[in-house]
N, C-alpha and C. Protein backbone atom coordinates (compact mmCIF):
# COMPACT_ATOMS: atom_id res chain seq x y z
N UNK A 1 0.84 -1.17 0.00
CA UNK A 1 0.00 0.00 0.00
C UNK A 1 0.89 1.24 0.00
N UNK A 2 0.43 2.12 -0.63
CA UNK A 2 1.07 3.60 -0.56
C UNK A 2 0.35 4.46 0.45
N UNK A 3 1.13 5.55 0.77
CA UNK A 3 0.43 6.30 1.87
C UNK A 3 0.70 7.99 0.95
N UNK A 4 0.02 8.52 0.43
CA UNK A 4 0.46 10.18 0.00
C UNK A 4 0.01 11.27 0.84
N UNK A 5 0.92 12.17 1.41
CA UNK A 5 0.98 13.04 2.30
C UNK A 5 0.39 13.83 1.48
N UNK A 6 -0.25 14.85 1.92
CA UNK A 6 -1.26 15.80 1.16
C UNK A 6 -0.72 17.30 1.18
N UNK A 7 -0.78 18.34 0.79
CA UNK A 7 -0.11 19.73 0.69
C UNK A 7 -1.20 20.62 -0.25
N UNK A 8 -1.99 21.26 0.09
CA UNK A 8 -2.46 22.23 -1.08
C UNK A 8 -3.24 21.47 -1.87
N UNK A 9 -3.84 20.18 -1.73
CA UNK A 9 -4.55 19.62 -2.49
C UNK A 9 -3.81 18.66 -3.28
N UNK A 10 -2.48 18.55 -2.79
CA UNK A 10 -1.43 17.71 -3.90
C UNK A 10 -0.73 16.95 -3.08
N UNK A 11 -0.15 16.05 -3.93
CA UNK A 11 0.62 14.73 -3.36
C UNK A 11 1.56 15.74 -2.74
N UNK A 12 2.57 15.34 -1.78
CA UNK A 12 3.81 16.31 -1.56
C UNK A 12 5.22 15.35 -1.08
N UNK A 13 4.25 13.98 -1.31
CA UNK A 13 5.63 12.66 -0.73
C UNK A 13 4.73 11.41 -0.34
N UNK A 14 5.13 10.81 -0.58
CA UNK A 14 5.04 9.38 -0.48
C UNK A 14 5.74 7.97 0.14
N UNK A 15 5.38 7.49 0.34
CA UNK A 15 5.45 6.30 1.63
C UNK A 15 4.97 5.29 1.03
N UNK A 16 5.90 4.12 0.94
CA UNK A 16 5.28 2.91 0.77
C UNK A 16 5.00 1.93 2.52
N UNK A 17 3.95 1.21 2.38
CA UNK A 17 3.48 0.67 3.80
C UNK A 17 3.58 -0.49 3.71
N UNK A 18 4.62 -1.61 4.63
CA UNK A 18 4.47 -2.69 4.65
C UNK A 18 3.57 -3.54 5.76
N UNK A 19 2.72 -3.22 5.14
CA UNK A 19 1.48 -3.44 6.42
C UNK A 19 0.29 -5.04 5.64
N UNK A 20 0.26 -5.51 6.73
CA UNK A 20 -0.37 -6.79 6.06
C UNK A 20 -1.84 -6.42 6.31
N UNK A 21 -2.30 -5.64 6.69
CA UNK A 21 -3.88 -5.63 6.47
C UNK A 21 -4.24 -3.67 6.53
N UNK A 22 -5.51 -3.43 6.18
CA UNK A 22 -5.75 -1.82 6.23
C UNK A 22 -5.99 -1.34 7.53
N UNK A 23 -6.61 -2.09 8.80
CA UNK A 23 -5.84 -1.59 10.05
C UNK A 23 -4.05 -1.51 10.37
N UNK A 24 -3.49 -2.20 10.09
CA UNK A 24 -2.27 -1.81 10.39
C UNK A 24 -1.62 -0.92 9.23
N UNK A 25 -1.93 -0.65 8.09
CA UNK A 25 -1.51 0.34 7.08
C UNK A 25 -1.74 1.50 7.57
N UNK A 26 -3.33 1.72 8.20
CA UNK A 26 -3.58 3.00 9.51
C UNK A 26 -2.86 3.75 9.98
N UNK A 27 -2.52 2.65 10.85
CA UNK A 27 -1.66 2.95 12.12
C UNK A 27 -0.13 3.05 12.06
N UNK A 28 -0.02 2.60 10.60
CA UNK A 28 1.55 3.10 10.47
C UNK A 28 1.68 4.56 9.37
N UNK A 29 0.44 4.75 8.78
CA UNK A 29 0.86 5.90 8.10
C UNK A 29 0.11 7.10 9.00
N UNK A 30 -0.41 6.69 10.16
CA UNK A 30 -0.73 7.62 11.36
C UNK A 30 0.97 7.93 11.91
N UNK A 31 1.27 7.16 12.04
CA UNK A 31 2.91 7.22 13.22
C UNK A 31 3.73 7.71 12.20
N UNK A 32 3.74 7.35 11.10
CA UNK A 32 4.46 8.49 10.07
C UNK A 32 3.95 10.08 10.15
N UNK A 33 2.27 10.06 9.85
CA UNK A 33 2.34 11.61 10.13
C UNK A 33 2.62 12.53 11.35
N UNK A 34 2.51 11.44 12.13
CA UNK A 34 2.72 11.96 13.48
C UNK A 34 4.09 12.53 13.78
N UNK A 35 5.13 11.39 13.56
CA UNK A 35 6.32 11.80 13.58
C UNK A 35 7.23 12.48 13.18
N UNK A 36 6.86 12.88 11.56
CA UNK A 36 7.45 13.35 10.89
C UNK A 36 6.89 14.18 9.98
N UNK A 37 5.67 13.69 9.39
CA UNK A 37 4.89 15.09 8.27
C UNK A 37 4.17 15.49 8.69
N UNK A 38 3.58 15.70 9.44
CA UNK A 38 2.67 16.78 10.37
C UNK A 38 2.95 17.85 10.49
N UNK A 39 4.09 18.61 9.97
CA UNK A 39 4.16 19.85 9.92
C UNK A 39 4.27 20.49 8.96
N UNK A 40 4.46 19.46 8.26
CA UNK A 40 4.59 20.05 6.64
C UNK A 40 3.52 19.67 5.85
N UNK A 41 2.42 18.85 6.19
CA UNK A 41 1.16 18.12 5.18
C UNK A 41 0.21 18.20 6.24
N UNK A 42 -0.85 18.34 5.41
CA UNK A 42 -2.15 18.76 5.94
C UNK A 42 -2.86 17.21 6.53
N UNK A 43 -2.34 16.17 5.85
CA UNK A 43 -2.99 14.87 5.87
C UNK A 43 -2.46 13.80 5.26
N UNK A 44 -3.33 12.72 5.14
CA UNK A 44 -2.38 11.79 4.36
C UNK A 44 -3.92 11.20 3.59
N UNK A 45 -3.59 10.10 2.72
CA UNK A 45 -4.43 9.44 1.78
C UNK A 45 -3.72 7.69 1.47
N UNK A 46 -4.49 7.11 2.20
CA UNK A 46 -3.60 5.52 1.82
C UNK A 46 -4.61 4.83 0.76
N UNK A 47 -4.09 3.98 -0.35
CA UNK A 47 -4.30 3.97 -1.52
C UNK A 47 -3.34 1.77 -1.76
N UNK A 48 -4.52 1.10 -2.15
CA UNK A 48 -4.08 -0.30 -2.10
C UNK A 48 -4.14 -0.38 -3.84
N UNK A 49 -2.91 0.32 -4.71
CA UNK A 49 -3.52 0.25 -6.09
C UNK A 49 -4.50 1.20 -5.73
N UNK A 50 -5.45 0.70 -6.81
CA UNK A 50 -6.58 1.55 -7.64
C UNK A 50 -7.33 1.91 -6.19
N UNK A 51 -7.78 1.35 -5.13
CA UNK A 51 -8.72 0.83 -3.83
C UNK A 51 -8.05 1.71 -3.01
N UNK A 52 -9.04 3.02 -2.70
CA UNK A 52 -9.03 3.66 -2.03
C UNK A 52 -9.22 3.07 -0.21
N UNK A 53 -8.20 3.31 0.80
CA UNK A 53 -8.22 2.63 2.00
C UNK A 53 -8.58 3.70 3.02
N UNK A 54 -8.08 4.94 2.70
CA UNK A 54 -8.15 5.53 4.20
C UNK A 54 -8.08 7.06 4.11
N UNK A 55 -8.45 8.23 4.72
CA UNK A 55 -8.40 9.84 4.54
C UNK A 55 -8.05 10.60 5.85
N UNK A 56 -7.10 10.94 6.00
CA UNK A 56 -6.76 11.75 7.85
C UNK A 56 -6.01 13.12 7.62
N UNK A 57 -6.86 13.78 7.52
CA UNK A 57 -8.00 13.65 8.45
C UNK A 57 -9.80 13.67 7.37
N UNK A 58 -10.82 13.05 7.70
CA UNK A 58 -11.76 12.20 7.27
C UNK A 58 -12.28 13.73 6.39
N UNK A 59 -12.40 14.67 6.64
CA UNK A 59 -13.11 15.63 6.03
C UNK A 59 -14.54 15.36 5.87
N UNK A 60 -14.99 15.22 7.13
CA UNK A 60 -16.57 15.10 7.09
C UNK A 60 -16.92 15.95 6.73
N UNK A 61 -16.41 17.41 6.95
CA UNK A 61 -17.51 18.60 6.24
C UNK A 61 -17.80 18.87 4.87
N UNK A 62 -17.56 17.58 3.80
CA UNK A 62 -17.63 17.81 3.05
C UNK A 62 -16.99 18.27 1.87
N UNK A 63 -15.90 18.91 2.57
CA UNK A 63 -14.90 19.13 1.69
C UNK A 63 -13.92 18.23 1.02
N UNK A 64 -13.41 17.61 0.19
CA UNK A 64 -12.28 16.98 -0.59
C UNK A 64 -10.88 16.77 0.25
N UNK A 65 -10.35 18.40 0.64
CA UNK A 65 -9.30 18.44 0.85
C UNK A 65 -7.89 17.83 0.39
N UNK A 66 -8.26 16.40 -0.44
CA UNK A 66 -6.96 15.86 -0.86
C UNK A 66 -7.57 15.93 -2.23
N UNK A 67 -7.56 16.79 -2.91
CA UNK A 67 -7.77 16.66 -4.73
C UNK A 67 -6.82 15.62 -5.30
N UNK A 68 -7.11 14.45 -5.63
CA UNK A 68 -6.29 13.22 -6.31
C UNK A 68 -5.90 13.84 -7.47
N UNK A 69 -4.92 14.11 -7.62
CA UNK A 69 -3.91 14.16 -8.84
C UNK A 69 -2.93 12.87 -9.47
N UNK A 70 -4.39 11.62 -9.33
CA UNK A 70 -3.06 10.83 -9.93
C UNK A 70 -3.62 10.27 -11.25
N UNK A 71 -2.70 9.47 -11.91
CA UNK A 71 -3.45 9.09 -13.33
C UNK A 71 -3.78 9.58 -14.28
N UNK A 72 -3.68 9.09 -15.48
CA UNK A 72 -4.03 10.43 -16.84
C UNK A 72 -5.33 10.87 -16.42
N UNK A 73 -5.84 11.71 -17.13
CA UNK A 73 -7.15 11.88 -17.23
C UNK A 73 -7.45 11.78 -18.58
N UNK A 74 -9.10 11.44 -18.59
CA UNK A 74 -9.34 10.81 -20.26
C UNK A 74 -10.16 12.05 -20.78
């Protein structure tokens, strides 16, 4: 799984997760932001391939906040 740190609506770095299930992919790209990109990224976005896994922070209000910039567009 990948984990992309978020900035302005954009990827800003990336993390690969060796995590054997999407609770523990969580909790390790939590202890990454915690430790280290939390001051520089607004959030993160974990991503299994195509299979969207996880959003932190969740943006219940509706807002996007992580605009996916990945992939051509058609």
């Amino acid at each position: 799984m990948r984990c992309y740190f978020m900035r302005d609506g954009h990827i800003g770095a990336v993390e690969v997760l060796a995590a054997g299930n999407d609770d523990q992919a969580i909790a390790a790209a939590k202890a990454l932001f915690d430790g280290q990109y939390a001051k520089s990224f607004e959030g993160f976005e974990i991503w299994d391939r195509s299979r969207f896994v996880h959003r932190y922070p969740s943006n219940d209000n509706g807002k996007t906040g992580g605009g996916r910039k990945r992939g051509k567009s058609s």
